[in-house]
N, C-alpha and C. Protein backbone atom coordinates (compact mmCIF):
# COMPACT_ATOMS: atom_id res chain seq x y z
N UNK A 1 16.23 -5.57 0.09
CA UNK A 1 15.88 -4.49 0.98
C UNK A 1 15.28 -3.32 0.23
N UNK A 2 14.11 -2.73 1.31
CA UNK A 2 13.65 -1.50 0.10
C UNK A 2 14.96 -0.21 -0.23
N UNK A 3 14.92 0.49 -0.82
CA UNK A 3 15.55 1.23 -1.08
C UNK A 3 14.52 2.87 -1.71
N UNK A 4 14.41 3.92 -1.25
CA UNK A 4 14.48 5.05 -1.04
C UNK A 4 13.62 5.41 -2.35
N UNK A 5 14.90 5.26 -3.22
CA UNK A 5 14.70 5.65 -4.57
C UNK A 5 14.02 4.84 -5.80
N UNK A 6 14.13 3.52 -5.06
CA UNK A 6 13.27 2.38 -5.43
C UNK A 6 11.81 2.23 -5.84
N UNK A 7 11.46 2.70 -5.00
CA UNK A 7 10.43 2.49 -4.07
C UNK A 7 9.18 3.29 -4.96
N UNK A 8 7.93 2.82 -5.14
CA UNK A 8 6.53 3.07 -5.40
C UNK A 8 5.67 2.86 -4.45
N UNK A 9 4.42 3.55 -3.85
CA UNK A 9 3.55 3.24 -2.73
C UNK A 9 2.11 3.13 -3.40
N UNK A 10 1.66 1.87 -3.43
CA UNK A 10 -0.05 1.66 -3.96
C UNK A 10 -0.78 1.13 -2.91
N UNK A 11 -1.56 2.13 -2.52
CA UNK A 11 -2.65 1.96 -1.70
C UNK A 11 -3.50 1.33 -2.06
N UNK A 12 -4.12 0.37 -1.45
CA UNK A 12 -5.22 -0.29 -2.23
C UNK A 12 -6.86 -0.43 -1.46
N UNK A 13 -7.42 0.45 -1.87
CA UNK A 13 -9.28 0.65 -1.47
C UNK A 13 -8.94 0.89 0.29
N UNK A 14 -8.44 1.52 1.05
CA UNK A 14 -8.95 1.98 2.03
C UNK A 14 -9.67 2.98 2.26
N UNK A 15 -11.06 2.03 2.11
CA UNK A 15 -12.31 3.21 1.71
C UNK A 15 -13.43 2.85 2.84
N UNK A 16 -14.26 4.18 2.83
CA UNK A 16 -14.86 4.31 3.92
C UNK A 16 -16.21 2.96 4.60
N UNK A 17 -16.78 2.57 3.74
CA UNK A 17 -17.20 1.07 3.67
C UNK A 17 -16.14 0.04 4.31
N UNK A 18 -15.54 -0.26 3.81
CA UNK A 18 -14.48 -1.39 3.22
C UNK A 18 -14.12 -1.63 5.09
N UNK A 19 -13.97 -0.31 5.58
CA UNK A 19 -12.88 -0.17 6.68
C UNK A 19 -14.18 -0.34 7.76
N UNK A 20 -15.50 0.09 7.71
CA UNK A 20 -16.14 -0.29 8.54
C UNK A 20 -16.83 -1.96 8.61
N UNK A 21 -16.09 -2.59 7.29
CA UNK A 21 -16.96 -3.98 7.78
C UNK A 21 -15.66 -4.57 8.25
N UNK A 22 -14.87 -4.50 8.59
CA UNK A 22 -13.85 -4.54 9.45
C UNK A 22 -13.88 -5.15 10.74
N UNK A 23 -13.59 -5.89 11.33
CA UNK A 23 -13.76 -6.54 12.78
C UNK A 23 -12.65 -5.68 13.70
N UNK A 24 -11.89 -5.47 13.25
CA UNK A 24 -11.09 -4.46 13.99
C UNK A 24 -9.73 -3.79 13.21
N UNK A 25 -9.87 -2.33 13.38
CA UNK A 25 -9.38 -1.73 12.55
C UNK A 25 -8.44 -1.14 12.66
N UNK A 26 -7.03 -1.48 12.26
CA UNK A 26 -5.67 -1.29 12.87
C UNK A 26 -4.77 -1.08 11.63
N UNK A 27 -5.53 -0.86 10.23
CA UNK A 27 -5.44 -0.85 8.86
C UNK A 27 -4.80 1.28 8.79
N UNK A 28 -5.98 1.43 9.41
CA UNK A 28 -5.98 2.83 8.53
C UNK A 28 -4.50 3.45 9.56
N UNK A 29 -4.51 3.25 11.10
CA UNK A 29 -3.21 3.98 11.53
C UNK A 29 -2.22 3.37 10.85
N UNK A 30 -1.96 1.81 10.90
CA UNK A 30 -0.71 1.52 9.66
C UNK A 30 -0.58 2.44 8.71
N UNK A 31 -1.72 2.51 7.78
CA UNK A 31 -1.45 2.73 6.49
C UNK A 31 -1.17 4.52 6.62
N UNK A 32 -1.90 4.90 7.67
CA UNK A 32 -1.05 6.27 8.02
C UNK A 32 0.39 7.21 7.91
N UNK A 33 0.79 5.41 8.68
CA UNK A 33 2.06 6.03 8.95
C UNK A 33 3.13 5.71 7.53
N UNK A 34 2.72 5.07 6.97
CA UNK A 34 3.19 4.40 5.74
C UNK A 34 3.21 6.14 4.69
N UNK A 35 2.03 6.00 4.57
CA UNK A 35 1.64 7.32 3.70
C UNK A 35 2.49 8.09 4.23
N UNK A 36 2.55 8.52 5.47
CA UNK A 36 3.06 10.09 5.98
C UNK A 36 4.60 10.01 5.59
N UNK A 37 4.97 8.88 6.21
CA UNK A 37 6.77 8.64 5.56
C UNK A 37 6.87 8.88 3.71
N UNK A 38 6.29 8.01 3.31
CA UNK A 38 5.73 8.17 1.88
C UNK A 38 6.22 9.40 1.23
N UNK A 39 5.64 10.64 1.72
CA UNK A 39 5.46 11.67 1.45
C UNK A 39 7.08 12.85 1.90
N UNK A 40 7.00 11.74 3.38
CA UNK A 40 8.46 13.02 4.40
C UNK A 40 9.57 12.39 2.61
N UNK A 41 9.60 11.47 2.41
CA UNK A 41 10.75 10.79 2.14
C UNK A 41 10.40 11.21 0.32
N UNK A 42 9.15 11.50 -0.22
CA UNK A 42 9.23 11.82 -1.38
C UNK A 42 8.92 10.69 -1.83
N UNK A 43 8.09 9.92 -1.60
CA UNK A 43 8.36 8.54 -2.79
C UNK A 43 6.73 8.48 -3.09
N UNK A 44 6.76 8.25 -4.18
CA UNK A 44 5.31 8.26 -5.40
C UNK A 44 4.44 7.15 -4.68
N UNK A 45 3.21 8.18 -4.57
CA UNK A 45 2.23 7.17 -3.78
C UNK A 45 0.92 6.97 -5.38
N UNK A 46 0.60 5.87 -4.85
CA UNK A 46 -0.75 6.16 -5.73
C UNK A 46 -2.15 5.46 -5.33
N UNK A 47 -3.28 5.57 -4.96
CA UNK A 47 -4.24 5.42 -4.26
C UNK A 47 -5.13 4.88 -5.23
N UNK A 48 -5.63 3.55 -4.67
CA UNK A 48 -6.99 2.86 -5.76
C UNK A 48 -7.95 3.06 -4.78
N UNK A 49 -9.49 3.56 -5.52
CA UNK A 49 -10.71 3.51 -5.00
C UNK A 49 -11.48 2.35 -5.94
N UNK A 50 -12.06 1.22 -5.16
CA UNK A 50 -13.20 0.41 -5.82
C UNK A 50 -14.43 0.69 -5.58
N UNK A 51 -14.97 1.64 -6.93
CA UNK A 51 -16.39 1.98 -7.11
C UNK A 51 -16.52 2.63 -5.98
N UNK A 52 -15.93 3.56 -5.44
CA UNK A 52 -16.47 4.74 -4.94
C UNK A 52 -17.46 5.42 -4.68
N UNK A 53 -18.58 5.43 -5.68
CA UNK A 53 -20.07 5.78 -5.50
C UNK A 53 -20.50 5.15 -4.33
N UNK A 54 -20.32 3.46 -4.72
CA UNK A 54 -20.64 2.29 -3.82
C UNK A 54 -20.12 2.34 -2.38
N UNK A 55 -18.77 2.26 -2.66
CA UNK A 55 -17.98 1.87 -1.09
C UNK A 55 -17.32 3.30 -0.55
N UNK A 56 -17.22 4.64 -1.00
CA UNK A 56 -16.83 6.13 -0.49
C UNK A 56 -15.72 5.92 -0.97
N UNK A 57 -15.43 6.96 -0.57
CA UNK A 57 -13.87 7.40 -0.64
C UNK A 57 -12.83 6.78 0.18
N UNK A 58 -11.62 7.07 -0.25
CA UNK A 58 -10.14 6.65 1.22
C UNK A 58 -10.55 7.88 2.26
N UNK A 59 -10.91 6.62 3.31
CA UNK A 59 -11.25 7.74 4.49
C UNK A 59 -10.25 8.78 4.97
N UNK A 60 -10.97 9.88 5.87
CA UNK A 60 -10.09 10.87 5.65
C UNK A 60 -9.06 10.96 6.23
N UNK A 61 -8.81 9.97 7.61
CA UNK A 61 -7.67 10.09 8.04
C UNK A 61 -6.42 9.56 7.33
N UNK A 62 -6.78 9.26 6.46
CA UNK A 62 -5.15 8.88 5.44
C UNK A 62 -5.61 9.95 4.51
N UNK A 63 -6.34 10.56 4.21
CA UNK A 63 -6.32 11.29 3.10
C UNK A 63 -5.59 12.35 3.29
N UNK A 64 -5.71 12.66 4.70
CA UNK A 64 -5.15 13.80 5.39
C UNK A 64 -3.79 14.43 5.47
N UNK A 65 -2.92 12.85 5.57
CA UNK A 65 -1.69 12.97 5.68
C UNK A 65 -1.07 12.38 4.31
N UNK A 66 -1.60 12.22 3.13
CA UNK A 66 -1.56 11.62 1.55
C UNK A 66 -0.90 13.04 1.32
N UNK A 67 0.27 12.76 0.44
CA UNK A 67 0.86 14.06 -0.39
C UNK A 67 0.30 14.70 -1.65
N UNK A 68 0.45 15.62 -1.59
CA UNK A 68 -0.61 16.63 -2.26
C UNK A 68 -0.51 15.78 -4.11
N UNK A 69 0.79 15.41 -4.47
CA UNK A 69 0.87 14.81 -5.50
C UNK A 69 0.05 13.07 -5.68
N UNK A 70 -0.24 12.75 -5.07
CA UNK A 70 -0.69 11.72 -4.86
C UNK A 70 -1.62 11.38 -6.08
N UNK A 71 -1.81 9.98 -6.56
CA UNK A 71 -2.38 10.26 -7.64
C UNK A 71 -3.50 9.00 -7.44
N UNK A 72 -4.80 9.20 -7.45
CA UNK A 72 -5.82 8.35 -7.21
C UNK A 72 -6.50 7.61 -8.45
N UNK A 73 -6.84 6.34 -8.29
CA UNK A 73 -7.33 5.92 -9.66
C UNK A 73 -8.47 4.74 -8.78
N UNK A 74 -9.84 5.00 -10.03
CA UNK A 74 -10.65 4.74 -9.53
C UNK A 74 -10.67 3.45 -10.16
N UNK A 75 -11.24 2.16 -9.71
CA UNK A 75 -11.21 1.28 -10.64
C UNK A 75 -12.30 0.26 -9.92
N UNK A 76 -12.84 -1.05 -10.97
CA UNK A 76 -14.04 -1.77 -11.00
C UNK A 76 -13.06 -3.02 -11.07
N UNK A 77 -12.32 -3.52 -11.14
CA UNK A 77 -11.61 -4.40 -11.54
C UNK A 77 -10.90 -4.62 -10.26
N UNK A 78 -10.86 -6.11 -9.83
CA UNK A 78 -10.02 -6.14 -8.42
C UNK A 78 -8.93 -6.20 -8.59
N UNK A 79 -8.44 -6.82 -9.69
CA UNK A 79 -6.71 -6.60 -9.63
C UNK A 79 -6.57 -4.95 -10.78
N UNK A 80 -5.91 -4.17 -9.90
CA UNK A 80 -6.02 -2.61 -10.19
C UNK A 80 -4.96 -2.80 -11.61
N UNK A 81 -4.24 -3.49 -12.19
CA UNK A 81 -3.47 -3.49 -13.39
C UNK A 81 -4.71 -3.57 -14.51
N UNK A 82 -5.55 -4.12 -14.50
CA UNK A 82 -6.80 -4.02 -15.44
C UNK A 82 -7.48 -2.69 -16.07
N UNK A 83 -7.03 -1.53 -15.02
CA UNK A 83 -7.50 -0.47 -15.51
C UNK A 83 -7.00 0.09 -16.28
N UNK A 84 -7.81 0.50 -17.77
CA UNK A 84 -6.75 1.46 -18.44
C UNK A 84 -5.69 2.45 -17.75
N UNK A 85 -4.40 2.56 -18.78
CA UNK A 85 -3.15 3.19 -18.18
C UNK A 85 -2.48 2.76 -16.79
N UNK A 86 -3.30 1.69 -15.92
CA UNK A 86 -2.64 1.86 -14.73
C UNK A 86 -1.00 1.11 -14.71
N UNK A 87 -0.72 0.27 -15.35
CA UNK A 87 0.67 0.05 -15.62
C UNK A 87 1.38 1.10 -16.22
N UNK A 88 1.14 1.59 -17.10
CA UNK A 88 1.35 2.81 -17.79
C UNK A 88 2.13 3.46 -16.25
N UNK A 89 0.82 4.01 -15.79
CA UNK A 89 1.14 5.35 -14.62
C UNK A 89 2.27 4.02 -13.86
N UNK A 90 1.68 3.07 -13.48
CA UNK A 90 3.23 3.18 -12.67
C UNK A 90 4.31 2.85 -12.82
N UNK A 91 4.53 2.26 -14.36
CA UNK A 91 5.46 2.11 -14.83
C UNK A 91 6.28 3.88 -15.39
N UNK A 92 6.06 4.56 -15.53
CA UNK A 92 5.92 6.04 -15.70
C UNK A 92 6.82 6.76 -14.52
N UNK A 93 6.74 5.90 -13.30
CA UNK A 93 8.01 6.16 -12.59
C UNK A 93 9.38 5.82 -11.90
N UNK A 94 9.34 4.99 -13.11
CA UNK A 94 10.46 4.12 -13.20
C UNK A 94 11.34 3.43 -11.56
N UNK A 95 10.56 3.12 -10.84
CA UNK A 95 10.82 2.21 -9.93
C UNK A 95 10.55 0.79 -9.70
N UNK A 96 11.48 0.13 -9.57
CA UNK A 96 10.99 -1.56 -9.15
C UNK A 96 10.41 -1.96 -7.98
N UNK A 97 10.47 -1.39 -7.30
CA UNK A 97 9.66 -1.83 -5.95
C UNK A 97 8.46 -1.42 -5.46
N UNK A 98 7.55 -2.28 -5.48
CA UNK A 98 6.14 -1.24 -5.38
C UNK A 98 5.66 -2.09 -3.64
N UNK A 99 5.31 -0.81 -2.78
CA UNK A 99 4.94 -1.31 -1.58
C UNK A 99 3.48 -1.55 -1.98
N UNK A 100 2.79 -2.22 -1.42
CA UNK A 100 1.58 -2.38 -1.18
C UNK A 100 0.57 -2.87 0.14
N UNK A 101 -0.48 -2.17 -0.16
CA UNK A 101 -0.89 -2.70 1.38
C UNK A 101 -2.62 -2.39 0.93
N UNK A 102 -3.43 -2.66 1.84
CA UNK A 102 -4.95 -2.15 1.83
C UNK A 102 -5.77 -3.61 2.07
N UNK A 103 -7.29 -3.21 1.50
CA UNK A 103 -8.36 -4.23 1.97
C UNK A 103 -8.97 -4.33 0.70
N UNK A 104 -9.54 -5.57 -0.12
CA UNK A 104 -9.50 -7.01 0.74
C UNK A 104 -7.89 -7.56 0.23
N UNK A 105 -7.29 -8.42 1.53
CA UNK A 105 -5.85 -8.63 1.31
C UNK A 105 -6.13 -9.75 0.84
N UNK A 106 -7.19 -10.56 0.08
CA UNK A 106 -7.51 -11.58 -0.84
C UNK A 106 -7.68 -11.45 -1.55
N UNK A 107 -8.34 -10.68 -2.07
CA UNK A 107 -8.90 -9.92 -3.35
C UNK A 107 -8.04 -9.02 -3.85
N UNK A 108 -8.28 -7.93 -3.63
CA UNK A 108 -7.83 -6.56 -4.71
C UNK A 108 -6.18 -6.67 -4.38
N UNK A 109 -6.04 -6.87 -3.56
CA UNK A 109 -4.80 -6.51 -2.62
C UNK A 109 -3.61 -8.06 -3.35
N UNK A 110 -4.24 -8.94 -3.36
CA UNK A 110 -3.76 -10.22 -3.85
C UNK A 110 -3.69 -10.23 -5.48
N UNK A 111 -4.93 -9.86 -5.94
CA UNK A 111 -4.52 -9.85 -7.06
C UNK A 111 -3.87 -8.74 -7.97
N UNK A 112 -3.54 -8.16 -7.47
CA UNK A 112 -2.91 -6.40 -8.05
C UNK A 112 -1.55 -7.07 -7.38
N UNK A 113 -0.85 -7.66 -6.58
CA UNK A 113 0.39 -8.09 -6.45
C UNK A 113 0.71 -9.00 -7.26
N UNK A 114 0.21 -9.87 -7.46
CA UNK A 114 0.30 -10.75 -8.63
C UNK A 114 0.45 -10.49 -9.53
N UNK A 115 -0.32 -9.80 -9.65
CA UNK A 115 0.04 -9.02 -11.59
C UNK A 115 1.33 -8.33 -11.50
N UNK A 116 1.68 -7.34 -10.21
CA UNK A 116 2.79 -6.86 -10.70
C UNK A 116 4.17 -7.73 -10.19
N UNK A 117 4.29 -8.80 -9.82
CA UNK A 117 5.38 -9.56 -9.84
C UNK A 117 5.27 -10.24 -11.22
N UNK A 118 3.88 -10.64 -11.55
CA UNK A 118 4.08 -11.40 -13.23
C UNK A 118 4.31 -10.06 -14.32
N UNK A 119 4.57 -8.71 -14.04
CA UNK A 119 5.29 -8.15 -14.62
C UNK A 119 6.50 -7.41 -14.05
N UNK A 120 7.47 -8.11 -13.52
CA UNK A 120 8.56 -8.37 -13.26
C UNK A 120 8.89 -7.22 -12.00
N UNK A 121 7.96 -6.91 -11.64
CA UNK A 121 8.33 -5.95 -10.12
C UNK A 121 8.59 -6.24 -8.76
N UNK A 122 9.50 -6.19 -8.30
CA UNK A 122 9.40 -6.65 -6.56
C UNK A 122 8.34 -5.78 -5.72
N UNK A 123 7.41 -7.01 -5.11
CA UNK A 123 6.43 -6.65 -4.50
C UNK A 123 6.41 -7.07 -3.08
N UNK A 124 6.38 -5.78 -1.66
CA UNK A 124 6.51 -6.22 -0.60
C UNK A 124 5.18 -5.63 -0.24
N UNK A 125 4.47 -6.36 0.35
CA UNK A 125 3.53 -6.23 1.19
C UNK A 125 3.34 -5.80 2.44
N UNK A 126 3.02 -5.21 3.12
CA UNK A 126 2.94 -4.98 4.45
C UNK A 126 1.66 -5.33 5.27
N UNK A 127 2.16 -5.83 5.57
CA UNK A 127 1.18 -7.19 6.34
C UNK A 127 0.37 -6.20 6.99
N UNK A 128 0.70 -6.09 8.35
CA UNK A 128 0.00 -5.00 9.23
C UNK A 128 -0.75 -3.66 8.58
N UNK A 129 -0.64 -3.65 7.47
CA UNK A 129 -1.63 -2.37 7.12
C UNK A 129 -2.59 -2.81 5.84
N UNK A 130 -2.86 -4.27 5.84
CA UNK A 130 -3.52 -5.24 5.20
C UNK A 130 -4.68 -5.48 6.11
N UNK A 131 -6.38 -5.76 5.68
CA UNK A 131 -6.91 -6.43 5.86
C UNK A 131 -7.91 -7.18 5.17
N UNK A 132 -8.71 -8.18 6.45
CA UNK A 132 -9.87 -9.11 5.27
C UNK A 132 -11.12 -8.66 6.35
N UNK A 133 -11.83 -9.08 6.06
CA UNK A 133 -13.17 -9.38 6.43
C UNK A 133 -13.22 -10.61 7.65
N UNK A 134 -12.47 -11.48 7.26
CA UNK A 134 -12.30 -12.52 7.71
C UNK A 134 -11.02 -13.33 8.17
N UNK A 135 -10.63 -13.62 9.08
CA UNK A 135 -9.15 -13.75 9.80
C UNK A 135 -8.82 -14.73 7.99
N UNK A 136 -9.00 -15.76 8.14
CA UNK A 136 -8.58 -17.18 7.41
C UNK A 136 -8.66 -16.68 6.17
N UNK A 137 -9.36 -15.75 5.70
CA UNK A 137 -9.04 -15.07 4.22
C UNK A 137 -7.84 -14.44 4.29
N UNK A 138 -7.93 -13.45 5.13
CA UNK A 138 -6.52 -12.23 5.58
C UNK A 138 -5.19 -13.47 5.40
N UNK A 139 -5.24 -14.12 6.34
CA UNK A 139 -4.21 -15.27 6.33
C UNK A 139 -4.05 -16.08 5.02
N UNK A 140 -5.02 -16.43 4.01
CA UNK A 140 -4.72 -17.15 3.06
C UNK A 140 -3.99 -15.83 2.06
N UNK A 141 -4.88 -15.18 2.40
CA UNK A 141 -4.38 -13.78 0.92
C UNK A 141 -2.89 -13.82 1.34
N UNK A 142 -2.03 -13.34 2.51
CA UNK A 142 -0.58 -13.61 2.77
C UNK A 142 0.27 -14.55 2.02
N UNK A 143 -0.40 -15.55 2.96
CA UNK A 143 0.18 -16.97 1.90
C UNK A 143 0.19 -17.14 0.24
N UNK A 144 -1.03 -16.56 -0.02
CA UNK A 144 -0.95 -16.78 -1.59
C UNK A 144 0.18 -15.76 -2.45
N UNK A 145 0.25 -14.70 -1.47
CA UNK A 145 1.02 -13.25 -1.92
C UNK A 145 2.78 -13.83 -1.92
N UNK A 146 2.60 -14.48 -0.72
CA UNK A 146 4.18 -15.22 -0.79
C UNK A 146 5.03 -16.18 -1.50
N UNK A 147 3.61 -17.07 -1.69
CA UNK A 147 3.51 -18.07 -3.05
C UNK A 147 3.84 -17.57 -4.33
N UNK A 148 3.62 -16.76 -4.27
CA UNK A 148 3.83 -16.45 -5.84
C UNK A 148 4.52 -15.04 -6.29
N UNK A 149 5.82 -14.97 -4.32
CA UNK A 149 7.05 -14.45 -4.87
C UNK A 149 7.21 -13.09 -3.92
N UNK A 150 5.69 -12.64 -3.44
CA UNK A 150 5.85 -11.11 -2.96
C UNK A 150 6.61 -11.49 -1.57
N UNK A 151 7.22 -10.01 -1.02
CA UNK A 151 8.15 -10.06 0.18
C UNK A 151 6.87 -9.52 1.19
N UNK A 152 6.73 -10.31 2.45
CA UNK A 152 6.29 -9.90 3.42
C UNK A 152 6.64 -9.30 4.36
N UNK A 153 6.65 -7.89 4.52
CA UNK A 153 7.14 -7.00 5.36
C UNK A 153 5.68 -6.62 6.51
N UNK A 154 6.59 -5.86 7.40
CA UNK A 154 5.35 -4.74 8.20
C UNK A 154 6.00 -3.08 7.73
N UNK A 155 5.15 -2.73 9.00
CA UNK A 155 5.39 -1.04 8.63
C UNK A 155 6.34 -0.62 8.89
N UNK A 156 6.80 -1.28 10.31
CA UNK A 156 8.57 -0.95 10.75
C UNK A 156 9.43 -0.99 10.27
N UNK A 157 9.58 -2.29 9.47
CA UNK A 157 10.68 -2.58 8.35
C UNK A 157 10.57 -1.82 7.53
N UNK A 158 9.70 -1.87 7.05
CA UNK A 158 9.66 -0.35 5.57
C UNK A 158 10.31 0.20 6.01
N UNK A 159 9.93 1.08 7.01
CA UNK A 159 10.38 2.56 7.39
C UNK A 159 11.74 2.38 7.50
N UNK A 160 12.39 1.45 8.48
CA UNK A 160 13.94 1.59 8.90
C UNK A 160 14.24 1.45 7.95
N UNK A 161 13.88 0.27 6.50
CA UNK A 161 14.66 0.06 5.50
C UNK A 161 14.78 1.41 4.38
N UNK A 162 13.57 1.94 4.28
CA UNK A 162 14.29 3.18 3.95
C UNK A 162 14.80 4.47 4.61
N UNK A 163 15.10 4.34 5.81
CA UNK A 163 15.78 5.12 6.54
C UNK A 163 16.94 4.77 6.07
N UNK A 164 17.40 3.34 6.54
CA UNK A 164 18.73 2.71 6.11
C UNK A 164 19.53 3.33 7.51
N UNK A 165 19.86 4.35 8.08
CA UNK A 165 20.42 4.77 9.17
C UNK A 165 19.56 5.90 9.81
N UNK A 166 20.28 6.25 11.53
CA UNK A 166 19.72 7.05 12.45
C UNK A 166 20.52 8.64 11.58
N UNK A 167 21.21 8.34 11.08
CA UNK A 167 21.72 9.96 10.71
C UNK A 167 21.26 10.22 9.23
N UNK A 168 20.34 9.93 8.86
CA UNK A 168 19.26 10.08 7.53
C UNK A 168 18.76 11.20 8.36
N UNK A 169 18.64 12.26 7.15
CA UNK A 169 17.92 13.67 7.79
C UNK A 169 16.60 13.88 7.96
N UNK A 170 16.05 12.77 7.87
CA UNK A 170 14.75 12.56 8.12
C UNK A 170 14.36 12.17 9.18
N UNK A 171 15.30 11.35 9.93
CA UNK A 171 15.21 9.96 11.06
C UNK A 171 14.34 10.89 12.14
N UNK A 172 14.30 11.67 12.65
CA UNK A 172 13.80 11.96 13.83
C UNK A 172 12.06 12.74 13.70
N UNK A 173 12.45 13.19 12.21
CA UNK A 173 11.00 13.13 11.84
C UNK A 173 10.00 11.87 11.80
N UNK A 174 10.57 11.04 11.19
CA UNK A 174 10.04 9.48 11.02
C UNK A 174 9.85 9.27 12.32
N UNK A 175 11.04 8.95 13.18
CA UNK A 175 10.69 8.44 14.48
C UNK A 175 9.42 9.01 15.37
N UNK A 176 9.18 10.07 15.40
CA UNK A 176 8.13 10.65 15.96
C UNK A 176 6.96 10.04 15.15
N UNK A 177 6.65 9.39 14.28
CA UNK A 177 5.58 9.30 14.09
C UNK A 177 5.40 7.88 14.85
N UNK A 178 6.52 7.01 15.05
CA UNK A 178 5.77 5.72 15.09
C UNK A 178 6.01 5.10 16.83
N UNK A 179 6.20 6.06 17.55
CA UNK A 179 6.33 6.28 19.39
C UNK A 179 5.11 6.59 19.66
């Protein structure tokens, strides 16, 4: 189960391109609400852009609600552990559990989980704030993510799991976001 204090948040390329070749886009409110808890609850987010020049920025409606500490790293490499320091940085905050979520959930998203379960991290995914281009990619990237160990969650579970209870002094903040 996630746990609070556990817990790391890596966004992966929800960027302004990425999200418009999209068949339908149900990515960025997930990943919204993910971020915004993220932040109520204090837990270290960190945001990948792929080639940015190319594909823009993380559009703004997550940027919006991203905590001011948030730490963005730009990278060319689909699995985001390739970039200089980026194990570094997130090993740097000493948590085992790294959420993950973003687009392509075959690509960048698949292989940046991989790497960090083959360096010994529990990796839950959140399905629902994942996408592909293509249904049968989206669906294989899952499967392959599970294959080789990551936990498949959604956004709900996150959240309650680090709520853990209704009398968490947060709970009614959280709850309002996802009614």
């Amino acid at each position: 189960m996630l746990r609070q204090e556990d817990s790391l948040l890596l966004i992966i390329d929800i960027q302004e391109k990425l999200v418009s070749a999209l068949e339908k886009d149900i990515v960025v409110s997930s990943a919204k609400k993910v971020a915004n808890v993220a932040k109520i609850l204090k837990i270290p987010t960190i945001v990948t852009e792929q080639y940015p020049k190319g594909l823009g920025k993380t559009v703004t409606p997550l940027q919006e609600v991203l905590a001011e500490d948030v730490q963005y790293v730009e990278k060319t490499a689909f699995n985001a552990l390739l970039e200089d320091g980026m194990l570094d940085k997130i090993k740097s905050f000493g948590r085992k559990q790294i959420i993950i979520f973003g687009i392509e959930t075959h690509i960048c998203v698949y292989q940046t989980a991989s790497a960090l379960i083959e360096e010994g991290f529990e990796v839950y995914v959140i399905k629902d704030a994942c996408a592909s281009r293509k249904k049968y990619e989206f669906k294989q990237g899952i499967e392959a993510m599970r294959d080789k160990g990551a936990k498949i969650s959604c956004v709900e579970i996150a959240l309650f799991e680090w709520l853990k209870t209704s009398k968490h002094p947060k709970f009614k903040e959280i709850q309002a976001l996802i009614k």
